[in-house]
N, C-alpha and C. Protein backbone atom coordinates (compact mmCIF):
# COMPACT_ATOMS: atom_id res chain seq x y z
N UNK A 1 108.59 95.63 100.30
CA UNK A 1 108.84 95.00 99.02
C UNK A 1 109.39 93.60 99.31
N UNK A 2 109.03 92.70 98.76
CA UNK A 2 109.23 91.41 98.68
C UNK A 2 110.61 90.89 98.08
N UNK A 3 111.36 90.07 98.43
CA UNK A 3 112.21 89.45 97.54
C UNK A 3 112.27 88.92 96.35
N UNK A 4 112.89 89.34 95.21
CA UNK A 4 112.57 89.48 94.15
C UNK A 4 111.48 90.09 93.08
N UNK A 5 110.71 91.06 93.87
CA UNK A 5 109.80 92.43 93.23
C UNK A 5 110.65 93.11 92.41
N UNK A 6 110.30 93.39 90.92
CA UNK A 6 110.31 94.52 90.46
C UNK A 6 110.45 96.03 90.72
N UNK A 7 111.51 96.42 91.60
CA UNK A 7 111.22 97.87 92.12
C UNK A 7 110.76 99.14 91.20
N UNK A 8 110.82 98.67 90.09
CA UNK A 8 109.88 99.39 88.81
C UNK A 8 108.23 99.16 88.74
N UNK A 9 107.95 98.22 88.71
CA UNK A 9 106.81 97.19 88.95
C UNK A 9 105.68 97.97 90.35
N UNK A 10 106.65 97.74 91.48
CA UNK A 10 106.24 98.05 92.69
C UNK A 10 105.76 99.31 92.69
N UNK A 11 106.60 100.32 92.31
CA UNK A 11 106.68 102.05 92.19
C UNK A 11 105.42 102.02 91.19
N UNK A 12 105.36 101.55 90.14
CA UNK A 12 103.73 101.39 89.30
C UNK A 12 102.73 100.96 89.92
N UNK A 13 102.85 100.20 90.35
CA UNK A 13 101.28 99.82 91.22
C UNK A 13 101.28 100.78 92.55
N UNK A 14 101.94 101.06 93.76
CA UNK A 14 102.27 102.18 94.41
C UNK A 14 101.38 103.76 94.05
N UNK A 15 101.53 104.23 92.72
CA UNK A 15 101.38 105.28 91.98
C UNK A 15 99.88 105.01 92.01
N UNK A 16 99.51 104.01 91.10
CA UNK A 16 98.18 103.44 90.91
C UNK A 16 96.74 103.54 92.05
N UNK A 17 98.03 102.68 93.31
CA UNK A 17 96.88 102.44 94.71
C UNK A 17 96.88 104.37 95.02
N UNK A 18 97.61 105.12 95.18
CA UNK A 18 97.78 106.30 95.75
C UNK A 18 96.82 107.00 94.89
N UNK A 19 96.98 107.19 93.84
CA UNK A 19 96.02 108.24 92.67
C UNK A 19 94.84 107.59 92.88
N UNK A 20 94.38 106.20 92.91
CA UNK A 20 92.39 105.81 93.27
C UNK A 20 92.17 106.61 94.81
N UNK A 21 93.01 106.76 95.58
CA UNK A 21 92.59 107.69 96.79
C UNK A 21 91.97 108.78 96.71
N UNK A 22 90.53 108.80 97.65
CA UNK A 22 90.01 110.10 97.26
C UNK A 22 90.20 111.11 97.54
N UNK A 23 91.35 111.28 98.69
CA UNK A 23 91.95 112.94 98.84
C UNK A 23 93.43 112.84 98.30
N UNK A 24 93.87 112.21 97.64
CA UNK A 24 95.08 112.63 96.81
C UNK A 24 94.54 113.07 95.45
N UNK A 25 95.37 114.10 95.55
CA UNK A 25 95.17 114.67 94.05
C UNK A 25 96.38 114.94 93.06
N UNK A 26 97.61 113.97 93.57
CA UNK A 26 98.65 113.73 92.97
C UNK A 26 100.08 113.14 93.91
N UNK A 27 100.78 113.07 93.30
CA UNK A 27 102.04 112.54 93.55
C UNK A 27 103.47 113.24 93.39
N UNK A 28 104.26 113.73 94.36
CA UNK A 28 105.05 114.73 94.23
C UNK A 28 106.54 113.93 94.48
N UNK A 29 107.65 114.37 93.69
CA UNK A 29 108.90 113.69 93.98
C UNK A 29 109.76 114.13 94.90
N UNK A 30 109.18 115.70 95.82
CA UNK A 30 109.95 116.43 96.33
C UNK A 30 110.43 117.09 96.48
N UNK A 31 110.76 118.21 97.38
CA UNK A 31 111.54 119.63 96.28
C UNK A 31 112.37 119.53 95.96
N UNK A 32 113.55 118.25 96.06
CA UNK A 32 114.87 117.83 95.52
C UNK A 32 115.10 116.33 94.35
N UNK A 33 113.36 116.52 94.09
CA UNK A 33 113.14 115.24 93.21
C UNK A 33 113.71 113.69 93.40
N UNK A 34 113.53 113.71 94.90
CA UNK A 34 114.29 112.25 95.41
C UNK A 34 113.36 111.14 95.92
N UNK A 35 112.50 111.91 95.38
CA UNK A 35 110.93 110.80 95.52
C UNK A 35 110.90 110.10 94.15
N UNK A 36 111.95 109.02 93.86
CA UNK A 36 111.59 108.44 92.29
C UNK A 36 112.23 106.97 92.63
N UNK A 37 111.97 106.38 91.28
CA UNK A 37 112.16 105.32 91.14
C UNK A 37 112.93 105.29 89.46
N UNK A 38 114.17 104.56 89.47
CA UNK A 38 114.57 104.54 88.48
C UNK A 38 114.06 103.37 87.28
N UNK A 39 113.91 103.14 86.46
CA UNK A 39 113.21 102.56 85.27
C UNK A 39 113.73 102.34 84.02
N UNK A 40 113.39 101.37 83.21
CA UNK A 40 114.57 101.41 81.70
C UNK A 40 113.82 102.59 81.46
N UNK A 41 114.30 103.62 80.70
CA UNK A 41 113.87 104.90 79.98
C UNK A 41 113.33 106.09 80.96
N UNK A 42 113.95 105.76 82.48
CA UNK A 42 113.08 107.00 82.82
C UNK A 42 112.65 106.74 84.33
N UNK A 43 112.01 107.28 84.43
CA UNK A 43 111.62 107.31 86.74
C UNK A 43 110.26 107.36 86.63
N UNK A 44 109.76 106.67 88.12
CA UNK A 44 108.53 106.53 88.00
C UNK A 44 108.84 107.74 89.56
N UNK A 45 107.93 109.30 89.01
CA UNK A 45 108.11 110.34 90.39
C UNK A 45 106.86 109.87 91.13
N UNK A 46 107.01 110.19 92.27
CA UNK A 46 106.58 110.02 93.41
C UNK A 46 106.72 109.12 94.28
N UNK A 47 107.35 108.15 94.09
CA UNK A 47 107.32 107.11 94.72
C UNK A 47 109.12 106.69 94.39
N UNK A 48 109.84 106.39 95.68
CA UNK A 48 111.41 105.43 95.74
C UNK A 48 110.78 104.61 96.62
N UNK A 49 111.79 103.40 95.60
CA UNK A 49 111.51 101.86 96.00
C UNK A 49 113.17 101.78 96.22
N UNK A 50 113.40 101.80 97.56
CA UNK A 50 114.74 101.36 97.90
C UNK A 50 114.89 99.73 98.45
N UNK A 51 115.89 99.50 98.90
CA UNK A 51 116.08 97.59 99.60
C UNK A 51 115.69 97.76 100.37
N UNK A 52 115.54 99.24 101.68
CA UNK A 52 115.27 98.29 102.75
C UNK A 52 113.59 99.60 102.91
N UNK A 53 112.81 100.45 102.15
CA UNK A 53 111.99 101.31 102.71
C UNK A 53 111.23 101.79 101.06
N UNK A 54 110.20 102.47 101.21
CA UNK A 54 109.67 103.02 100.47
C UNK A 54 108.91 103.50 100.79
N UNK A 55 108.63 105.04 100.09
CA UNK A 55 108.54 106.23 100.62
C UNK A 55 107.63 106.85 99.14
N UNK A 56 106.29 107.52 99.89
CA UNK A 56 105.37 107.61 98.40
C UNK A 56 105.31 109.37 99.13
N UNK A 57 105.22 110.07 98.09
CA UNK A 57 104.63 111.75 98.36
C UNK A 57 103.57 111.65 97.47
N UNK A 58 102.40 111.92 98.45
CA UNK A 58 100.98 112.38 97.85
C UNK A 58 100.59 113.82 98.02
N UNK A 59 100.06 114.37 97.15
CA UNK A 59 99.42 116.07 97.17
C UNK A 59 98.29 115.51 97.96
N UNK A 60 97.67 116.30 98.57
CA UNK A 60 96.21 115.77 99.53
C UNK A 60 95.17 116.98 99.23
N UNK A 61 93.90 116.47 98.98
CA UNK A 61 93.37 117.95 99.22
C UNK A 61 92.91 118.08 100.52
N UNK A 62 92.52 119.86 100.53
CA UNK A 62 92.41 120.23 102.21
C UNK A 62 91.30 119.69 102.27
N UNK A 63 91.22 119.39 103.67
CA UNK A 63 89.59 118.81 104.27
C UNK A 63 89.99 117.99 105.57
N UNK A 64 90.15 117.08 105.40
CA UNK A 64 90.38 115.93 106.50
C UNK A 64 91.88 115.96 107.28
N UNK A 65 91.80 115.44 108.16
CA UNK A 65 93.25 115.53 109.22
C UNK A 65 93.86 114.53 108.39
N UNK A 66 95.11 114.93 108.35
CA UNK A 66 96.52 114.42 107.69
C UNK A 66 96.51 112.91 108.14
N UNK A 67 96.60 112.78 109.24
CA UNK A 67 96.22 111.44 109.57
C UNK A 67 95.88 110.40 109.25
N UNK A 68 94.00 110.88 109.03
CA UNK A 68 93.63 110.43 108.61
C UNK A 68 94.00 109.41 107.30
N UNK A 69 94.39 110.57 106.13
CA UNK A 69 94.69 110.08 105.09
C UNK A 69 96.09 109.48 105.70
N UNK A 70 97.01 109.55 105.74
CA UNK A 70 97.93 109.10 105.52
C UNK A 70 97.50 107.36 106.37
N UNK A 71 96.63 107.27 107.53
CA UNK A 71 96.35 105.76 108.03
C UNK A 71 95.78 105.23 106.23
N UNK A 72 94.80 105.67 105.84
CA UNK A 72 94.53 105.34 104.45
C UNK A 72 95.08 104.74 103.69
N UNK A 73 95.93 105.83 103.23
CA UNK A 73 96.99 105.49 102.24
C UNK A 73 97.98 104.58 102.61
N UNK A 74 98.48 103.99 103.69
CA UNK A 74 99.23 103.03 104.21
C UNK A 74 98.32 101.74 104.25
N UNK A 75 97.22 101.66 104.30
CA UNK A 75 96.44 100.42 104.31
C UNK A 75 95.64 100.39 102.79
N UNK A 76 96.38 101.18 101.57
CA UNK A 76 95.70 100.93 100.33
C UNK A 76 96.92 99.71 99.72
C-alpha cells in the first residue's frame, strides 16, 4: 500500500482483483474473522489492510496446485 491509499479503497479493489480469479470462488475473513478491513459503516471481509502488510483469504476451488494460484493471485 502506498502512502496515502485509502486502506478502505485498497481492501475494495483487493476483493475485486481476487473474485475475477478463476479458481477463487470467494473470500474468507478467517476462523477468527481477522481477515477485514475496517470502513465508515462496516468491514470489507477478506482482506486487512494494515501499515506495514496485507493479507487477502481466498476460497480456491480444487484442481490446480496451491501454488500455482496463490503465484496468480499475487501478480493480479
Amino acid at each position: 500500500m502506498g502512502a496515502g491509499e485509502d486502506p478502505g479503497e485498497v481492501a475494495r479493489r483487493l476483493v475485486r482483483e481476487a473474485e475475477g480469479l478463476p479458481d477463487v470462488v470467494g473470500l474468507s475473513s478467517g476462523g477468527f474473522g481477522t481477515l477485514t478491513t475496517p470502513v465508515p459503516g462496516g468491514r470489507v471481509r477478506g482482506v486487512a489492510v494494515r501499515a506495514d502488510s496485507v493479507e487477502v483469504g481466498v476460497v480456491v476451488r480444487f484442481g490446480r496446485p496451491l501454488p500455482e494460484i496463490a503465484a496468480e493471485a499475487r501478480r493480479a
